[in-house]
C-alpha atoms as a PDB file:
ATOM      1  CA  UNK A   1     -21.694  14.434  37.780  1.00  0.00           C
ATOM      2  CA  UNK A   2     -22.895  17.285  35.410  1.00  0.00           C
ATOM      3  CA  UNK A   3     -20.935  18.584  32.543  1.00  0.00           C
ATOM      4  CA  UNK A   4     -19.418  21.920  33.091  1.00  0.00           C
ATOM      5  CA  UNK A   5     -20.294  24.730  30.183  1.00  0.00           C
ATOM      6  CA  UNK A   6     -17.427  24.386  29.195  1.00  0.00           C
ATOM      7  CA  UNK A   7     -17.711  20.456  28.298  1.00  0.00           C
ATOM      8  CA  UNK A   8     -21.214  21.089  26.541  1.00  0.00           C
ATOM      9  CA  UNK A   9     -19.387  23.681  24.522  1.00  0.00           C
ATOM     10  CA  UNK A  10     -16.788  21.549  23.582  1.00  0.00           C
ATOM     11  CA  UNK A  11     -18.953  18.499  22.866  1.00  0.00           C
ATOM     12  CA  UNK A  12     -21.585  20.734  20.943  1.00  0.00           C
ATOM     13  CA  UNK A  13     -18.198  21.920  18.901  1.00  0.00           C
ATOM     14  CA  UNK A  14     -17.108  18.418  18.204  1.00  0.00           C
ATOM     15  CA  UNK A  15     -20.391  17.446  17.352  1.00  0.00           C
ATOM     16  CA  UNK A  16     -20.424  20.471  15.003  1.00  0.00           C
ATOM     17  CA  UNK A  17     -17.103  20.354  13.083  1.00  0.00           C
ATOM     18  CA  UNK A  18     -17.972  15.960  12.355  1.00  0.00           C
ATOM     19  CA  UNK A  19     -21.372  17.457  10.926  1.00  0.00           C
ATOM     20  CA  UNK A  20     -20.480  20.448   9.197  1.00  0.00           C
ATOM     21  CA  UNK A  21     -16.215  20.313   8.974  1.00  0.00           C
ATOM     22  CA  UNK A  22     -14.407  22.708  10.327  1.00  0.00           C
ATOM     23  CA  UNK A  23     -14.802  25.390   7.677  1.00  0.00           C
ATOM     24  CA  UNK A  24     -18.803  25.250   7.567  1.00  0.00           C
ATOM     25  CA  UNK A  25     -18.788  24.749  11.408  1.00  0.00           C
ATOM     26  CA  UNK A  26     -19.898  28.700  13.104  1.00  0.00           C
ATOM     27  CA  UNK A  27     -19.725  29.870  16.129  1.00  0.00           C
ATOM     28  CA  UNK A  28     -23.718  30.175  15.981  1.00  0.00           C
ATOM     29  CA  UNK A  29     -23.761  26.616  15.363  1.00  0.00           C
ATOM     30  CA  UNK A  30     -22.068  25.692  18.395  1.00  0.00           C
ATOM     31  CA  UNK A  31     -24.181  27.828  20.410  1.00  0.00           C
ATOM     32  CA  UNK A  32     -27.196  26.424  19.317  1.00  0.00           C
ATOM     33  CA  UNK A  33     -26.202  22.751  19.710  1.00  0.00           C
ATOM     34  CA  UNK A  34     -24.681  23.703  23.174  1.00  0.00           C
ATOM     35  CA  UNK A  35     -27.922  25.699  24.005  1.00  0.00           C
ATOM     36  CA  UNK A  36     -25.702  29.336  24.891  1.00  0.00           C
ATOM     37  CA  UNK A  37     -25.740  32.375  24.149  1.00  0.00           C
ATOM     38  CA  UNK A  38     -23.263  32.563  21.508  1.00  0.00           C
ATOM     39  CA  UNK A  39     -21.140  35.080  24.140  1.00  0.00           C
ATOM     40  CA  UNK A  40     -20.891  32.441  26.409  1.00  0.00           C
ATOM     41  CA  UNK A  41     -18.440  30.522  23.987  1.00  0.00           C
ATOM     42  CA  UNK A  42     -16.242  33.230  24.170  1.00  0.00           C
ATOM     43  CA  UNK A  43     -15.706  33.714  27.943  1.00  0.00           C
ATOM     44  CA  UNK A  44     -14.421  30.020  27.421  1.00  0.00           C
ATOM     45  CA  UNK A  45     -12.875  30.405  23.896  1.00  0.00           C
ATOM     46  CA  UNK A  46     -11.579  33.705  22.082  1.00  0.00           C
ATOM     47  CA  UNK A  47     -12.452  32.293  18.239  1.00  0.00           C
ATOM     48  CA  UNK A  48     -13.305  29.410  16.422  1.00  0.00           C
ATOM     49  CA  UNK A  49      -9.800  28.296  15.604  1.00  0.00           C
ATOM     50  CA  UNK A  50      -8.836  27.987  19.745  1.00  0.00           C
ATOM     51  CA  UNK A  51     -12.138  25.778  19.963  1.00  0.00           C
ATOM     52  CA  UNK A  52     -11.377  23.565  17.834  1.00  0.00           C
ATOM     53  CA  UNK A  53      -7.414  23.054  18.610  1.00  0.00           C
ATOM     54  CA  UNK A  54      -8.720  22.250  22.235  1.00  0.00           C
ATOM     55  CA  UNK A  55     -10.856  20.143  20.876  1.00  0.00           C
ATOM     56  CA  UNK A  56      -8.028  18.671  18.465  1.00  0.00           C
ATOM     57  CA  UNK A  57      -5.399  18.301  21.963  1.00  0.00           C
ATOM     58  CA  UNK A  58      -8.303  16.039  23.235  1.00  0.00           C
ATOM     59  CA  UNK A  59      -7.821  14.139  20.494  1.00  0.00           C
ATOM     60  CA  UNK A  60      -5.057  13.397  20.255  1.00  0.00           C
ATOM     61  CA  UNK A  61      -4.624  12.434  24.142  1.00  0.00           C
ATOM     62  CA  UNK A  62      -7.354  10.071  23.564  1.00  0.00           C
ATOM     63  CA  UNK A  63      -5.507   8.584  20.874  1.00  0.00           C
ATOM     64  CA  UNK A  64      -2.429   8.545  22.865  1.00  0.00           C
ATOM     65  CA  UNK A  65      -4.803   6.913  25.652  1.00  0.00           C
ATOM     66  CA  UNK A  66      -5.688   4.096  22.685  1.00  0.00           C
ATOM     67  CA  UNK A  67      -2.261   3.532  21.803  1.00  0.00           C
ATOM     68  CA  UNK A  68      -0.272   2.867  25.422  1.00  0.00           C
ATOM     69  CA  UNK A  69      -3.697   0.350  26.429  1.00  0.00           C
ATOM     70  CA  UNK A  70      -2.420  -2.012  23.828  1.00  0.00           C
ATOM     71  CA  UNK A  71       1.334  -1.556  24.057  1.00  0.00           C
ATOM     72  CA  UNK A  72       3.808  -3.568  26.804  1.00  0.00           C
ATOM     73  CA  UNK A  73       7.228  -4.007  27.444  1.00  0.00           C
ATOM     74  CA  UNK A  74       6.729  -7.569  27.253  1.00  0.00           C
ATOM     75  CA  UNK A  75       5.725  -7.440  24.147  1.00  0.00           C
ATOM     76  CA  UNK A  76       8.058  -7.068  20.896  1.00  0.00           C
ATOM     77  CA  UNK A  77       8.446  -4.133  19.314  1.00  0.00           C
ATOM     78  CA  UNK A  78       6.855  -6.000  16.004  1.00  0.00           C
ATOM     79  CA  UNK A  79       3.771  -7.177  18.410  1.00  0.00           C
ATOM     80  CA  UNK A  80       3.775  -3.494  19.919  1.00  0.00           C
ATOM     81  CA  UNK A  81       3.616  -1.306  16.737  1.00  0.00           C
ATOM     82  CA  UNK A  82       0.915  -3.631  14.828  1.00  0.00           C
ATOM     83  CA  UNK A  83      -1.528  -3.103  18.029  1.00  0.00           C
ATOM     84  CA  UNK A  84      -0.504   0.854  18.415  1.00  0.00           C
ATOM     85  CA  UNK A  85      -0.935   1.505  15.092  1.00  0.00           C
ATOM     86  CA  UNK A  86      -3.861  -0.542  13.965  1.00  0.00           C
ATOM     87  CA  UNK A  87      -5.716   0.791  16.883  1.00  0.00           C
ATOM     88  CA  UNK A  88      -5.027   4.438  16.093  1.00  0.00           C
ATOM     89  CA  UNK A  89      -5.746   3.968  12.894  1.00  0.00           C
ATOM     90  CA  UNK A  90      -9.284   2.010  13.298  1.00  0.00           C
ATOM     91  CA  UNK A  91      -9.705   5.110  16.100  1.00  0.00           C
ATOM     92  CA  UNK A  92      -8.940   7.541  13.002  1.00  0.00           C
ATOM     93  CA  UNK A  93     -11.084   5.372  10.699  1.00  0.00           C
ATOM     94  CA  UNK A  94     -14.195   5.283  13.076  1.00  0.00           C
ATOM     95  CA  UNK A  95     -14.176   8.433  14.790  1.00  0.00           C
ATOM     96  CA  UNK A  96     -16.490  10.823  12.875  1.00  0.00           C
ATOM     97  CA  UNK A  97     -14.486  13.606  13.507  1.00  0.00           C
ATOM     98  CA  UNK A  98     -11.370  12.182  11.824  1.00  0.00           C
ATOM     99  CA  UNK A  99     -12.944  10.751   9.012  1.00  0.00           C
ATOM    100  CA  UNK A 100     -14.793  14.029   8.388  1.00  0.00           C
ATOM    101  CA  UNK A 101     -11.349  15.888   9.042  1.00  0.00           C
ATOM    102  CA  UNK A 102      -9.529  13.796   6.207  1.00  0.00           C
ATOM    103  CA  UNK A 103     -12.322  13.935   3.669  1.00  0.00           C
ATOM    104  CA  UNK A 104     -12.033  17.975   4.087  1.00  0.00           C
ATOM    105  CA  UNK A 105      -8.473  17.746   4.381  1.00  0.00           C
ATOM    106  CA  UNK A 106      -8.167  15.907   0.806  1.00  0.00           C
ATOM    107  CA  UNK A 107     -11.339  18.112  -0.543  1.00  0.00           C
ATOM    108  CA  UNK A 108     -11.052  21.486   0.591  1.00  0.00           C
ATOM    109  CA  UNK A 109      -7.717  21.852   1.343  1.00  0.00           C
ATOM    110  CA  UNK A 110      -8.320  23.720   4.661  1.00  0.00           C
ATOM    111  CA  UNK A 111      -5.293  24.974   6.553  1.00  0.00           C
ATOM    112  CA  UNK A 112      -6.010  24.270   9.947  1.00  0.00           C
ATOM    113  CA  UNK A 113      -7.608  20.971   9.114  1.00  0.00           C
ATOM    114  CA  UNK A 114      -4.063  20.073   7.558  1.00  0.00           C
ATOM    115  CA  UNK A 115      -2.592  21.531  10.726  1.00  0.00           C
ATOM    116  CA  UNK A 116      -4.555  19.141  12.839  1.00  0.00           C
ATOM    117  CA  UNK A 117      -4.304  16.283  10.709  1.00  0.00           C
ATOM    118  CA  UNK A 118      -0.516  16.774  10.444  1.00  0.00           C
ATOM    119  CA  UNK A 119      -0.543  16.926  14.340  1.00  0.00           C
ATOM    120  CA  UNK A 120      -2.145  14.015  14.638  1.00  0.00           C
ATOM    121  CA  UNK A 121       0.326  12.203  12.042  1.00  0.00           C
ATOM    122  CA  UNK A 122       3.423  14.052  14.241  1.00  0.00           C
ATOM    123  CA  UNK A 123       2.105  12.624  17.506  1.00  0.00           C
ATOM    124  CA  UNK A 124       1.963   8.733  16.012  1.00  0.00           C
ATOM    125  CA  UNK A 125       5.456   9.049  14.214  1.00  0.00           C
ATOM    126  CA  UNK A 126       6.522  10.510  17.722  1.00  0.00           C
ATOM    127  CA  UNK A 127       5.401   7.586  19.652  1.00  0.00           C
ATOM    128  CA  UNK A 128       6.569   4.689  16.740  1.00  0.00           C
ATOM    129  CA  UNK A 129      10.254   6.882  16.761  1.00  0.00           C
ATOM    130  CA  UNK A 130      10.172   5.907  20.995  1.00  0.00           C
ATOM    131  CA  UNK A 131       9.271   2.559  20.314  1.00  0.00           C
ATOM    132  CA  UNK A 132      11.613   2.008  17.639  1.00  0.00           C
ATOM    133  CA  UNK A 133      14.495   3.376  19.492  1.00  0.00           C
ATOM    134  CA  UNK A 134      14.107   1.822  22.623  1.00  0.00           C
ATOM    135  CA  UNK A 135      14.026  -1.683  20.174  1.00  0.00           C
ATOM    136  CA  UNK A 136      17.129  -0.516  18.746  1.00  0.00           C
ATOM    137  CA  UNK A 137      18.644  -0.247  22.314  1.00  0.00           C
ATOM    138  CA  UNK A 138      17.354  -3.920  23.422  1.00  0.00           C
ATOM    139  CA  UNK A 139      19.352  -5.274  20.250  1.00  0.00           C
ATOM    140  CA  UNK A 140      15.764  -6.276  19.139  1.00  0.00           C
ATOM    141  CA  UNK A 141      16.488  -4.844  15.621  1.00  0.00           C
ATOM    142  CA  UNK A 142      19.496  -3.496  13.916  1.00  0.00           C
ATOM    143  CA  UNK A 143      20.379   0.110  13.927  1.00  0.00           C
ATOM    144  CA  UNK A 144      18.336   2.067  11.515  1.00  0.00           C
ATOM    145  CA  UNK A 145      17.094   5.578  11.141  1.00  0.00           C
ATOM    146  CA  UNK A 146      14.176   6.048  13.461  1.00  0.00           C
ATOM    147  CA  UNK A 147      12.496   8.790  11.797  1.00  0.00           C
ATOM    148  CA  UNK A 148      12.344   7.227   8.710  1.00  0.00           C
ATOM    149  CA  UNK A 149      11.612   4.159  10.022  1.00  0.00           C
ATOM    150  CA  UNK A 150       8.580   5.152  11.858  1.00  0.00           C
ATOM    151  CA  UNK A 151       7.191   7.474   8.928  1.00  0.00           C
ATOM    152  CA  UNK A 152       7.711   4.325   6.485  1.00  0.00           C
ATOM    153  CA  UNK A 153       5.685   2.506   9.533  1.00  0.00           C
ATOM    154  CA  UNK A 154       2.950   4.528   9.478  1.00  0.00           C
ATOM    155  CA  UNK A 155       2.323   5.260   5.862  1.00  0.00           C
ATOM    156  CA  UNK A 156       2.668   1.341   5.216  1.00  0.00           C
ATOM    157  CA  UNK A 157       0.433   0.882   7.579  1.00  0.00           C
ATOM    158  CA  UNK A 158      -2.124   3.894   6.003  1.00  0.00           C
ATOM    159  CA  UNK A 159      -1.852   2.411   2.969  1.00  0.00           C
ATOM    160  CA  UNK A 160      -3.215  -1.190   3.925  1.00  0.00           C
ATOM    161  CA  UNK A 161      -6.026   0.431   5.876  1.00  0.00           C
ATOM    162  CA  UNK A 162      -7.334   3.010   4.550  1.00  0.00           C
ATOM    163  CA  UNK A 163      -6.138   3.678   0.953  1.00  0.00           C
ATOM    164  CA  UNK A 164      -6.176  -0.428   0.118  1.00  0.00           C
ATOM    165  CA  UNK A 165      -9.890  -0.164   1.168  1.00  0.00           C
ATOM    166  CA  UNK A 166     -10.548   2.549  -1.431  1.00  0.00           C
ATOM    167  CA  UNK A 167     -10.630  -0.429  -4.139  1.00  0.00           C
ATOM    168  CA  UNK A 168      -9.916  -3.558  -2.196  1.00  0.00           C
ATOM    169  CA  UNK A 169     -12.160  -6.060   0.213  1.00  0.00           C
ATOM    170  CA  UNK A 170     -10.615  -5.249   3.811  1.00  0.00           C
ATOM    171  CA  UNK A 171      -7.601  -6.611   5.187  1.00  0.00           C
ATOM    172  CA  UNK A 172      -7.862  -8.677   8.228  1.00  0.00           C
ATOM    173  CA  UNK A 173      -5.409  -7.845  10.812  1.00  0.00           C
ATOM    174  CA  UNK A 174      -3.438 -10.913  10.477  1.00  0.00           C
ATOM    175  CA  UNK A 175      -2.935 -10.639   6.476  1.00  0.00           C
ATOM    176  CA  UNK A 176      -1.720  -6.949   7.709  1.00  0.00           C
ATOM    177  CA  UNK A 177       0.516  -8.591  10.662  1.00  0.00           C
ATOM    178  CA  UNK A 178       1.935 -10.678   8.128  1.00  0.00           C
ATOM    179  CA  UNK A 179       2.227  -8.081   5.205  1.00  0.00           C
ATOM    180  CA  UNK A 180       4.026  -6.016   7.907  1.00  0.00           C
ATOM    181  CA  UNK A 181       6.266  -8.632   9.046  1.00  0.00           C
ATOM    182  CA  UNK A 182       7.249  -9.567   5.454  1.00  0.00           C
ATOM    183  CA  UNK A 183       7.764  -6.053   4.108  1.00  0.00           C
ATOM    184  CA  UNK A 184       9.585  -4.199   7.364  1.00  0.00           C
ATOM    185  CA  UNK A 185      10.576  -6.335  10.220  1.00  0.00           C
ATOM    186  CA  UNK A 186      11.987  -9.719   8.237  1.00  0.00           C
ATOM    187  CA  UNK A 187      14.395  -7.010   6.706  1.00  0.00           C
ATOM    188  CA  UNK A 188      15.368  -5.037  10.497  1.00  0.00           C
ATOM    189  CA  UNK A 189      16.229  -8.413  12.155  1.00  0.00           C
ATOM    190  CA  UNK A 190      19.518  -8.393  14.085  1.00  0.00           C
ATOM    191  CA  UNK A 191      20.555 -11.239  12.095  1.00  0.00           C
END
């Protein structure tokens, strides 16, 4: 099946803002790599910030996608949160889009590069806060405050991954697994 202009838009876009960020990244840029008129990107799009927060919502469903493929009800919440999270994370890590996002993010300061970033961040703590809650319910863990509890999740879990590997020889996912276990779930258990 071909790609619609639309999808080469898109793809020449995401290709564009990995290479160049999003504040380099121009709307002649995008034309060129999609091979369009540069008019043509706006019977689809009306500016550059609309491209690239449809580009950003694709994202983040893919991530969402990554997450729910590792996660069961079978599983403990402890078993279910490790895979989520170290799989969005590597996802984050890998994906040349992200990493280029959080290097101009931390550099540049650009706005809607926070904004995205910061949705991206809302959409994990969103989906750790289910998970938590529905542990809570289960009697799996003792009562705590989800919000926090997921945020404290995450950033743990940033920490070992990314920022430890600013200085550090990478974890393996077991050291993190038990890290984790030591430093959050030993001290939620029911009993």
């Amino acid at each position: 099946m071909s790609k619609t202009r639309k999808e080469e838009i898109r793809e020449a876009a995401q290709q564009s803002f990995s290479v160049f960020g999003y504040k380099a990244t121009t709307m002649d840029h995008v034309a060129k790599a999609a091979n369009v008129g540069k008019g043509t990107i706006y019977n689809f799009f009306k500016n550059k910030e609309e491209l690239f927060q449809d580009i950003i919502s694709e994202l983040l469903q893919e991530m969402k996608s990554k997450a729910e493929s590792v996660m069961s009800d079978e599983k403990t919440l402890k078993e279910n949160v490790h895979l989520a999270l170290f799989e969005l994370l590597e996802y984050r890590r890998s994906h040349q889009l992200t990493v280029k996002l959080v290097y101009e993010a931390r550099e540049m300061r650009t706005t809607a590069v926070q904004e995205a970033l910061q949705n991206i961040e809302s959409l994990i703590l969103d989906y750790l806060k289910e998970k938590i809650i529905l542990a809570m319910d289960r009697g799996d863990i003792r009562e705590c405050d989800s919000e926090i509890t997921a945020f404290m999740m995450l950033k743990l879990y940033m920490a070992l991954i990314i920022d430890w590997e600013d200085g550090h020889k990478p974890l393996s996912k077991e050291k993190i697994l038990g890290l984790f276990d030591d430093y959050v779930f030993k001290g939620l258990s029911p009993s």
